[in-house]
Protein backbone atom coordinates (compact mmCIF):
# COMPACT_ATOMS: atom_id res chain seq x y z
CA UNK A 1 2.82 23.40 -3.20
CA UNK A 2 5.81 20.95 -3.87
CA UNK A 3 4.65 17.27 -5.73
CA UNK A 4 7.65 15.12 -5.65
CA UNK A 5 6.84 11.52 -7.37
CA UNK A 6 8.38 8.61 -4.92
CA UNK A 7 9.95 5.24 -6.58
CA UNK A 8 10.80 2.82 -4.70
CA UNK A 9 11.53 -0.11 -6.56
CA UNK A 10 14.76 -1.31 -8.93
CA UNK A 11 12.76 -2.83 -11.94
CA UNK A 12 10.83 -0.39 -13.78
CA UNK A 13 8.94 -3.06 -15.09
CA UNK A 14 7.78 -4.26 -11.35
CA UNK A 15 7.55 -7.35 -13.59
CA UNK A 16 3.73 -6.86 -14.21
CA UNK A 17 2.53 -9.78 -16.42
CA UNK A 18 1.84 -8.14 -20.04
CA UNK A 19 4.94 -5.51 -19.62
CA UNK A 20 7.72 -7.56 -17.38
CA UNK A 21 9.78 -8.63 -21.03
CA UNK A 22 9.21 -5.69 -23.35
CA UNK A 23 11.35 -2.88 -21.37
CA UNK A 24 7.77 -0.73 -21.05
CA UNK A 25 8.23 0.66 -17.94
CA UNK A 26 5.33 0.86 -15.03
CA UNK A 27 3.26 4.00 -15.72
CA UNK A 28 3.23 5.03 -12.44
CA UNK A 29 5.10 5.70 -8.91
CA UNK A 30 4.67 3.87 -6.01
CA UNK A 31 3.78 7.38 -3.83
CA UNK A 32 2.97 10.68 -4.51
CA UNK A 33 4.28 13.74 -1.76
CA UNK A 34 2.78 17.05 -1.87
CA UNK A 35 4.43 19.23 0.37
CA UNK A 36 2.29 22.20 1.29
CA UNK A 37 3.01 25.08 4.62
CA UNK A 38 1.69 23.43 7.09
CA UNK A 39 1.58 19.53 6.37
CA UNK A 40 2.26 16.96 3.60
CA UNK A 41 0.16 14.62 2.37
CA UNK A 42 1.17 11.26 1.02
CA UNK A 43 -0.59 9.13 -1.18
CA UNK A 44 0.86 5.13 -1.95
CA UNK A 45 -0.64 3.73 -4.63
CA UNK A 46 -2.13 0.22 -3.83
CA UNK A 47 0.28 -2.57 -2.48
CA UNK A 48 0.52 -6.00 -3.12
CA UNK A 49 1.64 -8.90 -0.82
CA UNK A 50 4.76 -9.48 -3.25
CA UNK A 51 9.11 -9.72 -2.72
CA UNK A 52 10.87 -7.39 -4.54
CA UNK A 53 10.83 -9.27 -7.52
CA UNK A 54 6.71 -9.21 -7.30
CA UNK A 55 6.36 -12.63 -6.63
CA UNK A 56 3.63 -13.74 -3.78
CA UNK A 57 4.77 -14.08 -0.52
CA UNK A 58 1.97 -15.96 0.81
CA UNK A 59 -1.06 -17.78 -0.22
CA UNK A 60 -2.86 -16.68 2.83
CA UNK A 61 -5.07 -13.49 3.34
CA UNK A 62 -3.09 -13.04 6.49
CA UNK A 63 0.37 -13.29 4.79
CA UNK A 64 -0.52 -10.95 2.35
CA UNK A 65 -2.20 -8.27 4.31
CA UNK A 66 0.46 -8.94 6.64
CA UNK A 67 3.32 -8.21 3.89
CA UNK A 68 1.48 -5.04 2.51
CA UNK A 69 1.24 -3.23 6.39
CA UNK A 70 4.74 -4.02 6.47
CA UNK A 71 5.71 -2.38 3.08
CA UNK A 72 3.33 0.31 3.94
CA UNK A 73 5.45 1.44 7.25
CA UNK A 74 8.24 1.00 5.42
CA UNK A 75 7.59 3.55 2.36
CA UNK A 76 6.32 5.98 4.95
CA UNK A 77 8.99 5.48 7.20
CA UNK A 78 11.21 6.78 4.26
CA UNK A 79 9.38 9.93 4.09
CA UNK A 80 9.57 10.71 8.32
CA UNK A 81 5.61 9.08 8.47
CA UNK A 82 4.41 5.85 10.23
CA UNK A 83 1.57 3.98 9.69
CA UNK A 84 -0.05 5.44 12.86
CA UNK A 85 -0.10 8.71 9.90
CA UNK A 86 -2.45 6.99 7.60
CA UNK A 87 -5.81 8.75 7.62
CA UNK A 88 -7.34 6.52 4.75
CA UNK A 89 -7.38 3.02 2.98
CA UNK A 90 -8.94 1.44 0.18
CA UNK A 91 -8.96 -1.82 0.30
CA UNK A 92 -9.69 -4.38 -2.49
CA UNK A 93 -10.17 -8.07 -1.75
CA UNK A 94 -11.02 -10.93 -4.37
CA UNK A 95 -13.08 -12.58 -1.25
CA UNK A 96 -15.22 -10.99 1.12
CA UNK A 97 -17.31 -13.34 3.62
CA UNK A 98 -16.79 -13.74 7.63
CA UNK A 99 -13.23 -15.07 7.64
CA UNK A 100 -11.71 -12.33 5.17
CA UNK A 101 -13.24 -9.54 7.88
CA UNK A 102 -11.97 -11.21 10.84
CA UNK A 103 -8.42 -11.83 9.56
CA UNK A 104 -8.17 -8.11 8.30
CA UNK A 105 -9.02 -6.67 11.19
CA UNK A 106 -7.58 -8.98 13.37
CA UNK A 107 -3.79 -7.98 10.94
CA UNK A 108 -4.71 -4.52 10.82
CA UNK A 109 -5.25 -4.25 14.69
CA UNK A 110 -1.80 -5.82 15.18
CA UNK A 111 -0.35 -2.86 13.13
CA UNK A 112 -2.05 0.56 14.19
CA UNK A 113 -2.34 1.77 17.62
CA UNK A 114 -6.09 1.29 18.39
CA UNK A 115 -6.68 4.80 18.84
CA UNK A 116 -4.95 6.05 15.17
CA UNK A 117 -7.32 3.81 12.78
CA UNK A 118 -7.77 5.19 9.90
CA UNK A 119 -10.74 5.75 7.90
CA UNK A 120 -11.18 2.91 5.54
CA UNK A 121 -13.73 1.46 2.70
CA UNK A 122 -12.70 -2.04 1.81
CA UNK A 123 -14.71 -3.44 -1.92
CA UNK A 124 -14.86 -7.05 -3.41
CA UNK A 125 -13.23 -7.30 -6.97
CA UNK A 126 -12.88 -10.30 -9.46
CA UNK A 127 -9.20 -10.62 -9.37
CA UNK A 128 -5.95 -8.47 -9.00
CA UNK A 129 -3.07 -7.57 -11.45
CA UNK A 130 -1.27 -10.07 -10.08
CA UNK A 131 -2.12 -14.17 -10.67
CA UNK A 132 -2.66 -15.59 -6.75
CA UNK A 133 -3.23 -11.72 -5.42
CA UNK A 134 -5.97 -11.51 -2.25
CA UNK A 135 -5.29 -8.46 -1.31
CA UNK A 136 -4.33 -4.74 -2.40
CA UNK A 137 -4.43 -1.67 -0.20
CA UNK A 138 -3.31 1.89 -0.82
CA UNK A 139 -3.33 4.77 1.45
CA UNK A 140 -3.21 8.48 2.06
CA UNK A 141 -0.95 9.54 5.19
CA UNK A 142 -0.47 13.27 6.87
CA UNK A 143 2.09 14.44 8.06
CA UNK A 144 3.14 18.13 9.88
CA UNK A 145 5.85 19.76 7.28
CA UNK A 146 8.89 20.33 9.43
CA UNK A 147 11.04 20.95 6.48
CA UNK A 148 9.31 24.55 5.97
């Protein structure tokens, strides 16, 4: 087994409020790869519907969810994986009723082919890390290892 921690961002900081102005860097990567014989698996640690500079893109659940799908495909597309490879999600929301469903799946549908969904549990929390957050998905992907 190889485990090769993925960063993908400039600021170490990601400017998280509580850390962005002291130089503490983020304690963590934004995916983990474990090459094994056969396959690798790659887990992304949850995404946010930020820019690079982690402000929010939208103020929609839609522009968010949107955003997140999109850096999802591309941090797997960097490691030879689409999103069509995701075999799980965990999804956190700050509101869950009717419209938050609809708009999630309607996104989501827009992004996967219909017969690669992936398996999925989606919770209601109080609020994000980020002020203005919605959403925050992360995922586990599989891939066939070609490079052994």
């Amino acid at each position: 087994m190889i485990r090769q921690s993925i960063t993908t961002v400039k600021n170490p900081t990601r400017n998280i409020p509580g850390i962005k102005d002291t130089g503490i860097p983020a304690a963590f990567c934004d995916a983990v790869r474990v090459d094994l014989p056969t396959h690798s698996i790659i887990y992304i640690s949850g995404k946010l519907g930020t820019d690079e500079d982690g402000n929010i893109v939208s103020n929609t659940m839609e522009g968010q969810c949107e955003k997140i799908l999109e850096k999802l495909r591309d941090d797997l597309s960097q490691q030879g994986a689409t999103l069509n490879d995701i075999v799980r999600t965990l999804i956190f929301v700050t509101e869950l009723n009717e419209d938050t469903l609809r708009v999630l799946h309607e996104v989501r549908g827009r992004f996967f082919d219909h017969d690669k969904f992936p398996a999925s549990t989606l919770v209601e929390c109080g609020k994000l890390v980020r002020p203005g957050s919605l959403i925050e998905i992360e995922a586990e992907a599989v891939i066939a290892n070609t490079a052994q």
